[in-house]
C-alpha atoms as a PDB file:
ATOM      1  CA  UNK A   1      -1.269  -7.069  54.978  1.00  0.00           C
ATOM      2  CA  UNK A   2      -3.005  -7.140  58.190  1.00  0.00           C
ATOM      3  CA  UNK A   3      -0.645  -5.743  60.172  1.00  0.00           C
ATOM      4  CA  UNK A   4      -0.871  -2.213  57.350  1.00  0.00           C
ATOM      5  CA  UNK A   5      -4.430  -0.983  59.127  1.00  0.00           C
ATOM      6  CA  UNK A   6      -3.376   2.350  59.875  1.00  0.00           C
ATOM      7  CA  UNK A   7      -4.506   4.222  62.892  1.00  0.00           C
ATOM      8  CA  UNK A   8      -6.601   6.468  60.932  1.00  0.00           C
ATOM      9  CA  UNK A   9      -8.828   3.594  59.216  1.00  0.00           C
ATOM     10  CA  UNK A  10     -11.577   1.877  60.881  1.00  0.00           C
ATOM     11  CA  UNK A  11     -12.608  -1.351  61.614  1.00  0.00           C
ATOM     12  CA  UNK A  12     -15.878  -2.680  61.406  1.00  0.00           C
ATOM     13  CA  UNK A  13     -16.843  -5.749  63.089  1.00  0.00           C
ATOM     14  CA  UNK A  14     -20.436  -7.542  61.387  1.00  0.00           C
ATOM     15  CA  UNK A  15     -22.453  -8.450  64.550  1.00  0.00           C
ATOM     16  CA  UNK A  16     -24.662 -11.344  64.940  1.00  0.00           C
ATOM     17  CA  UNK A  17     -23.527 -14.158  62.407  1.00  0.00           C
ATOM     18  CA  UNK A  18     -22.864 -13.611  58.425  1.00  0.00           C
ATOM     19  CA  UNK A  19     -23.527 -16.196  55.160  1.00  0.00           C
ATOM     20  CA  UNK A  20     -20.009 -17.190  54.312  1.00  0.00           C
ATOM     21  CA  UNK A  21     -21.340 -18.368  50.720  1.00  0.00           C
ATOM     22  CA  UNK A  22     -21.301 -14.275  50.159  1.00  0.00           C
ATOM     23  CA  UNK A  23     -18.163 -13.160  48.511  1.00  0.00           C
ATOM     24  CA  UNK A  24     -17.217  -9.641  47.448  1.00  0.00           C
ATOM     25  CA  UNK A  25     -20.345  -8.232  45.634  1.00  0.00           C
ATOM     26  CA  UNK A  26     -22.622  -9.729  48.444  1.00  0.00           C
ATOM     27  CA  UNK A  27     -20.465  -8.803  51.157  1.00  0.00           C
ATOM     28  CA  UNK A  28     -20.193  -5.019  50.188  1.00  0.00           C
ATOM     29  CA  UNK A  29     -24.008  -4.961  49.408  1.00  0.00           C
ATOM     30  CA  UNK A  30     -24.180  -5.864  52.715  1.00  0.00           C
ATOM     31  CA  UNK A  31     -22.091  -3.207  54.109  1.00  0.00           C
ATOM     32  CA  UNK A  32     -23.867  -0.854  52.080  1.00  0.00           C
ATOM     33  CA  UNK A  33     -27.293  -1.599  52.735  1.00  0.00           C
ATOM     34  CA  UNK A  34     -27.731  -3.190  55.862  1.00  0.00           C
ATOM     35  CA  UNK A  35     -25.486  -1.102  57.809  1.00  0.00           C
ATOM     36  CA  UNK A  36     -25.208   1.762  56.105  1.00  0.00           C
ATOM     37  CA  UNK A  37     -21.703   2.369  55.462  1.00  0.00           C
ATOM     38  CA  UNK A  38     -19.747   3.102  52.210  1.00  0.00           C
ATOM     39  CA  UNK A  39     -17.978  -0.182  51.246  1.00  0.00           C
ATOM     40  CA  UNK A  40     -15.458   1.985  49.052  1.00  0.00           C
ATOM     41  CA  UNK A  41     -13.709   3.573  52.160  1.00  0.00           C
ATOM     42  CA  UNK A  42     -10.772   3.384  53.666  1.00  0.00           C
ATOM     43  CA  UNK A  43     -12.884   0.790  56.273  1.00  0.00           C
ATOM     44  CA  UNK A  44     -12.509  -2.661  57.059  1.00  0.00           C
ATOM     45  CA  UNK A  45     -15.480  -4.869  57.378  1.00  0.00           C
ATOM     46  CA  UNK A  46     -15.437  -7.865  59.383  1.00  0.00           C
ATOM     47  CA  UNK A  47     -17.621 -10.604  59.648  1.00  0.00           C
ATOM     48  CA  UNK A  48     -17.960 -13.966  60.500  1.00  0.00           C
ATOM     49  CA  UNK A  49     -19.929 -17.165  60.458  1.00  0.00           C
ATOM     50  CA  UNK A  50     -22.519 -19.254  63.057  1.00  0.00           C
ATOM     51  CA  UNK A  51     -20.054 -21.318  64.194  1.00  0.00           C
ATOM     52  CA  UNK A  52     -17.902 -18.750  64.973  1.00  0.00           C
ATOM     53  CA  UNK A  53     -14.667 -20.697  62.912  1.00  0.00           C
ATOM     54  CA  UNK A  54     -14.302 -18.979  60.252  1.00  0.00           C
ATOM     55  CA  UNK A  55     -13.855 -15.050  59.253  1.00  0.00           C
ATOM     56  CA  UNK A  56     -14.151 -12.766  56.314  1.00  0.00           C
ATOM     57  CA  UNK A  57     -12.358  -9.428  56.017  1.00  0.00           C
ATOM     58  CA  UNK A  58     -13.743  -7.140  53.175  1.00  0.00           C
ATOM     59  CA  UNK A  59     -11.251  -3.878  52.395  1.00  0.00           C
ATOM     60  CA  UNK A  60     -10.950  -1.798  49.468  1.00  0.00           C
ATOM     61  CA  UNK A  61      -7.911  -0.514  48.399  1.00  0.00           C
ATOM     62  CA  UNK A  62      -7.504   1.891  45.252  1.00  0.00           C
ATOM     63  CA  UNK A  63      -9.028   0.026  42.457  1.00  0.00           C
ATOM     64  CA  UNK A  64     -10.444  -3.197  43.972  1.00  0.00           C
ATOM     65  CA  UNK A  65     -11.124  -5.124  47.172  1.00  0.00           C
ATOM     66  CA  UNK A  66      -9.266  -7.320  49.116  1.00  0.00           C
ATOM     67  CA  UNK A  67     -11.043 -10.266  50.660  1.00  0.00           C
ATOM     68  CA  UNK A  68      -9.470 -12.400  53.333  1.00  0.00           C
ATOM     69  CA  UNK A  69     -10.927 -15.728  54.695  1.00  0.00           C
ATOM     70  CA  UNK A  70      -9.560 -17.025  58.061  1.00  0.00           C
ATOM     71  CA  UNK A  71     -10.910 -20.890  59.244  1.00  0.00           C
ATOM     72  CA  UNK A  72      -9.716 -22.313  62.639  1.00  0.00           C
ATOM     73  CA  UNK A  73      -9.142 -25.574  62.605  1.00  0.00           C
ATOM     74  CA  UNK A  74     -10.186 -25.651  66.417  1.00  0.00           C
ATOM     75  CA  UNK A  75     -11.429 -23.034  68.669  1.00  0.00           C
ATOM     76  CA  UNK A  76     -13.910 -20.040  68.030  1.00  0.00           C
ATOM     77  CA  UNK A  77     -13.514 -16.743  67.608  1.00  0.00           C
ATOM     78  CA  UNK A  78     -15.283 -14.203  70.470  1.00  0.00           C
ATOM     79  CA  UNK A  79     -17.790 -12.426  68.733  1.00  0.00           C
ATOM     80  CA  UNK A  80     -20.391  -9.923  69.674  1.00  0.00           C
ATOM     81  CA  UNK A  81     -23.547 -10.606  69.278  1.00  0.00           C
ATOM     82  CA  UNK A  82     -26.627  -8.870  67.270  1.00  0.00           C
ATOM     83  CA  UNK A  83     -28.969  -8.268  69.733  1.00  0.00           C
ATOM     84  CA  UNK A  84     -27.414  -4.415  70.320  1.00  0.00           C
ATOM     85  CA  UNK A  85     -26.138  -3.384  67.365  1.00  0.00           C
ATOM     86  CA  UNK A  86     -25.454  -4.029  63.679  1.00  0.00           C
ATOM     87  CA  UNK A  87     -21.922  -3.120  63.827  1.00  0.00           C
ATOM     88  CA  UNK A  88     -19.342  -2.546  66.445  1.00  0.00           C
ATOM     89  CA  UNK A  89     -15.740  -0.365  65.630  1.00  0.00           C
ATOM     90  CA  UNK A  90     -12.791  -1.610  67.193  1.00  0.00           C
ATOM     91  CA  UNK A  91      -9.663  -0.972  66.865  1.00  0.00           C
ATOM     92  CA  UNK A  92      -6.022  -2.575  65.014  1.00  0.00           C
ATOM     93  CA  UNK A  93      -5.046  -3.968  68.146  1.00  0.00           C
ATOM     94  CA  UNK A  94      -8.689  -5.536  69.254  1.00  0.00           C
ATOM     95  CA  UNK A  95      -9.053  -6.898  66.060  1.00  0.00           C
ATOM     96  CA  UNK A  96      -5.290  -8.968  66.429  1.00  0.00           C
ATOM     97  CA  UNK A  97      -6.512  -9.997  69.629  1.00  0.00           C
ATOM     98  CA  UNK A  98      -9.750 -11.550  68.254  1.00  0.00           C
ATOM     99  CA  UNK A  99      -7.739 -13.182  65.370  1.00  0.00           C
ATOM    100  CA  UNK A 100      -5.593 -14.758  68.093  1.00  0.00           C
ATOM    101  CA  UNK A 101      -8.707 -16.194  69.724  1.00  0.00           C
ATOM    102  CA  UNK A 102      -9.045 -13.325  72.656  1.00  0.00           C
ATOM    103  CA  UNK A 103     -11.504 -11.804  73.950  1.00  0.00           C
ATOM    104  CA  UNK A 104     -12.201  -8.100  72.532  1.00  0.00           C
ATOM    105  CA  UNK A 105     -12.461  -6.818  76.487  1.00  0.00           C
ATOM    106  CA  UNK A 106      -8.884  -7.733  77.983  1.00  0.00           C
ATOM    107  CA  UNK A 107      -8.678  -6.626  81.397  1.00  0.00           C
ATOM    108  CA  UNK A 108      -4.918  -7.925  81.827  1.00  0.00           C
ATOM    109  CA  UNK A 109      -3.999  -5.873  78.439  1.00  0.00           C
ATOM    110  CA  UNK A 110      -1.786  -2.641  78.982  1.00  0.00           C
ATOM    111  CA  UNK A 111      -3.806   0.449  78.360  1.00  0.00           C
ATOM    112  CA  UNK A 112      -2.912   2.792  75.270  1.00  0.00           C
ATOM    113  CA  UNK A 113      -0.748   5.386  76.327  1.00  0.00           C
ATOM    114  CA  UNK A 114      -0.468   8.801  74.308  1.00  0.00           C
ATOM    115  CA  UNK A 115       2.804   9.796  75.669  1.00  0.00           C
ATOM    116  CA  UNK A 116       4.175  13.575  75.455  1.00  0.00           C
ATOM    117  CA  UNK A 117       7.432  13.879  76.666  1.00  0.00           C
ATOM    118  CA  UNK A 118       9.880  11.679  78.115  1.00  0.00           C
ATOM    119  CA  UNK A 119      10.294  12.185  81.764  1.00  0.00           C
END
Protein backbone atom coordinates (compact mmCIF):
# COMPACT_ATOMS: atom_id res chain seq x y z
CA UNK A 1 0.00 0.00 0.00
CA UNK A 2 2.95 2.09 0.54
CA UNK A 3 4.42 1.85 -2.50
CA UNK A 4 0.52 3.48 -4.12
CA UNK A 5 1.58 7.31 -2.87
CA UNK A 6 1.15 8.90 -6.05
CA UNK A 7 3.26 11.75 -7.21
CA UNK A 8 0.53 14.14 -6.85
CA UNK A 9 -0.16 13.42 -2.95
CA UNK A 10 1.87 14.75 -0.24
CA UNK A 11 3.65 13.62 2.52
CA UNK A 12 3.77 15.06 5.75
CA UNK A 13 6.38 14.25 8.14
CA UNK A 14 5.26 15.20 12.24
CA UNK A 15 8.44 16.95 13.56
CA UNK A 16 9.72 16.78 16.99
CA UNK A 17 8.40 13.46 18.68
CA UNK A 18 4.52 12.23 18.73
CA UNK A 19 2.35 10.15 21.69
CA UNK A 20 2.08 6.75 20.10
CA UNK A 21 -0.93 5.96 22.64
CA UNK A 22 -2.89 8.39 19.94
CA UNK A 23 -4.68 6.40 17.36
CA UNK A 24 -6.87 7.68 14.54
CA UNK A 25 -9.21 10.32 16.16
CA UNK A 26 -6.16 11.77 18.14
CA UNK A 27 -3.86 11.57 15.40
CA UNK A 28 -6.08 13.53 12.85
CA UNK A 29 -7.01 16.09 15.64
CA UNK A 30 -3.61 16.55 15.64
CA UNK A 31 -3.15 17.14 12.06
CA UNK A 32 -5.96 19.36 12.14
CA UNK A 33 -5.25 21.51 14.89
CA UNK A 34 -1.78 21.68 15.59
CA UNK A 35 -0.59 21.95 12.16
CA UNK A 36 -3.19 23.11 10.40
CA UNK A 37 -3.84 20.81 7.69
CA UNK A 38 -7.04 18.98 6.55
CA UNK A 39 -6.70 15.34 7.77
CA UNK A 40 -9.40 14.31 5.03
CA UNK A 41 -6.97 14.94 2.03
CA UNK A 42 -5.36 13.13 -0.22
CA UNK A 43 -2.11 13.71 2.44
CA UNK A 44 -0.14 11.45 4.36
CA UNK A 45 0.80 12.25 7.86
CA UNK A 46 3.73 10.86 9.43
CA UNK A 47 4.85 10.74 12.76
CA UNK A 48 6.82 9.07 15.10
CA UNK A 49 7.81 8.42 18.66
CA UNK A 50 10.86 9.66 21.31
CA UNK A 51 12.76 6.89 20.75
CA UNK A 52 12.69 7.21 17.32
CA UNK A 53 11.60 3.07 16.86
CA UNK A 54 8.52 3.17 16.03
CA UNK A 55 6.22 5.09 13.26
CA UNK A 56 2.66 5.95 12.56
CA UNK A 57 1.29 6.72 9.10
CA UNK A 58 -2.24 8.39 9.14
CA UNK A 59 -4.01 8.47 5.35
CA UNK A 60 -7.46 8.78 4.37
CA UNK A 61 -8.77 7.13 1.62
CA UNK A 62 -12.54 7.50 0.40
CA UNK A 63 -14.57 6.62 3.36
CA UNK A 64 -12.08 5.99 6.20
CA UNK A 65 -8.44 6.13 7.28
CA UNK A 66 -5.76 3.94 7.05
CA UNK A 67 -3.36 3.75 9.95
CA UNK A 68 -0.04 2.00 9.71
CA UNK A 69 2.34 1.29 12.70
CA UNK A 70 6.01 0.42 11.88
CA UNK A 71 8.42 -0.76 15.19
CA UNK A 72 12.15 -1.58 14.57
CA UNK A 73 13.29 -4.09 16.41
CA UNK A 74 16.83 -2.33 16.34
CA UNK A 75 17.96 0.86 14.91
CA UNK A 76 16.19 4.37 14.74
CA UNK A 77 14.65 6.08 12.31
CA UNK A 78 16.34 9.77 11.17
CA UNK A 79 13.97 12.22 12.09
CA UNK A 80 13.85 15.95 11.99
CA UNK A 81 13.57 17.66 14.74
CA UNK A 82 10.93 20.42 16.15
CA UNK A 83 12.91 23.17 16.82
CA UNK A 84 12.17 24.69 12.98
CA UNK A 85 9.11 23.61 12.04
CA UNK A 86 5.93 21.68 12.83
CA UNK A 87 5.91 19.78 9.72
CA UNK A 88 8.27 19.02 6.95
CA UNK A 89 6.91 17.61 3.13
CA UNK A 90 8.95 15.14 1.58
CA UNK A 91 8.56 13.22 -0.96
CA UNK A 92 7.57 9.07 -1.99
CA UNK A 93 11.03 8.35 -2.42
CA UNK A 94 12.45 10.26 0.94
CA UNK A 95 9.93 8.76 2.83
CA UNK A 96 11.18 4.85 1.54
CA UNK A 97 14.48 5.95 2.38
CA UNK A 98 13.59 6.89 6.00
CA UNK A 99 11.57 3.61 6.36
CA UNK A 100 14.77 1.82 5.33
CA UNK A 101 16.65 3.58 8.12
CA UNK A 102 18.36 6.48 5.74
CA UNK A 103 18.92 9.57 6.13
CA UNK A 104 16.25 12.05 4.40
CA UNK A 105 19.49 14.15 2.83
CA UNK A 106 21.37 11.42 0.63
CA UNK A 107 24.18 12.93 -1.03
CA UNK A 108 25.22 9.53 -2.86
CA UNK A 109 21.37 9.24 -4.14
CA UNK A 110 20.84 9.88 -8.01
CA UNK A 111 19.07 13.13 -8.57
CA UNK A 112 15.40 13.13 -10.11
CA UNK A 113 15.57 13.53 -13.62
CA UNK A 114 12.49 14.96 -15.69
CA UNK A 115 13.57 13.63 -18.95
CA UNK A 116 12.10 15.01 -22.44
CA UNK A 117 13.28 13.21 -25.18
CA UNK A 118 15.52 10.45 -25.71
CA UNK A 119 18.77 11.49 -27.16
Amino acid sequence: MLSDIGLEQRVYLACGSTDMRKSIDGLAALVQETFQLDPFSACWFVFCNRQRDKLKILYWQHNGFWLYYRRLEKGRFEWPDSSTDKTVIISQRELNWLLDGLSLTQRRAHPKVIAQKVV
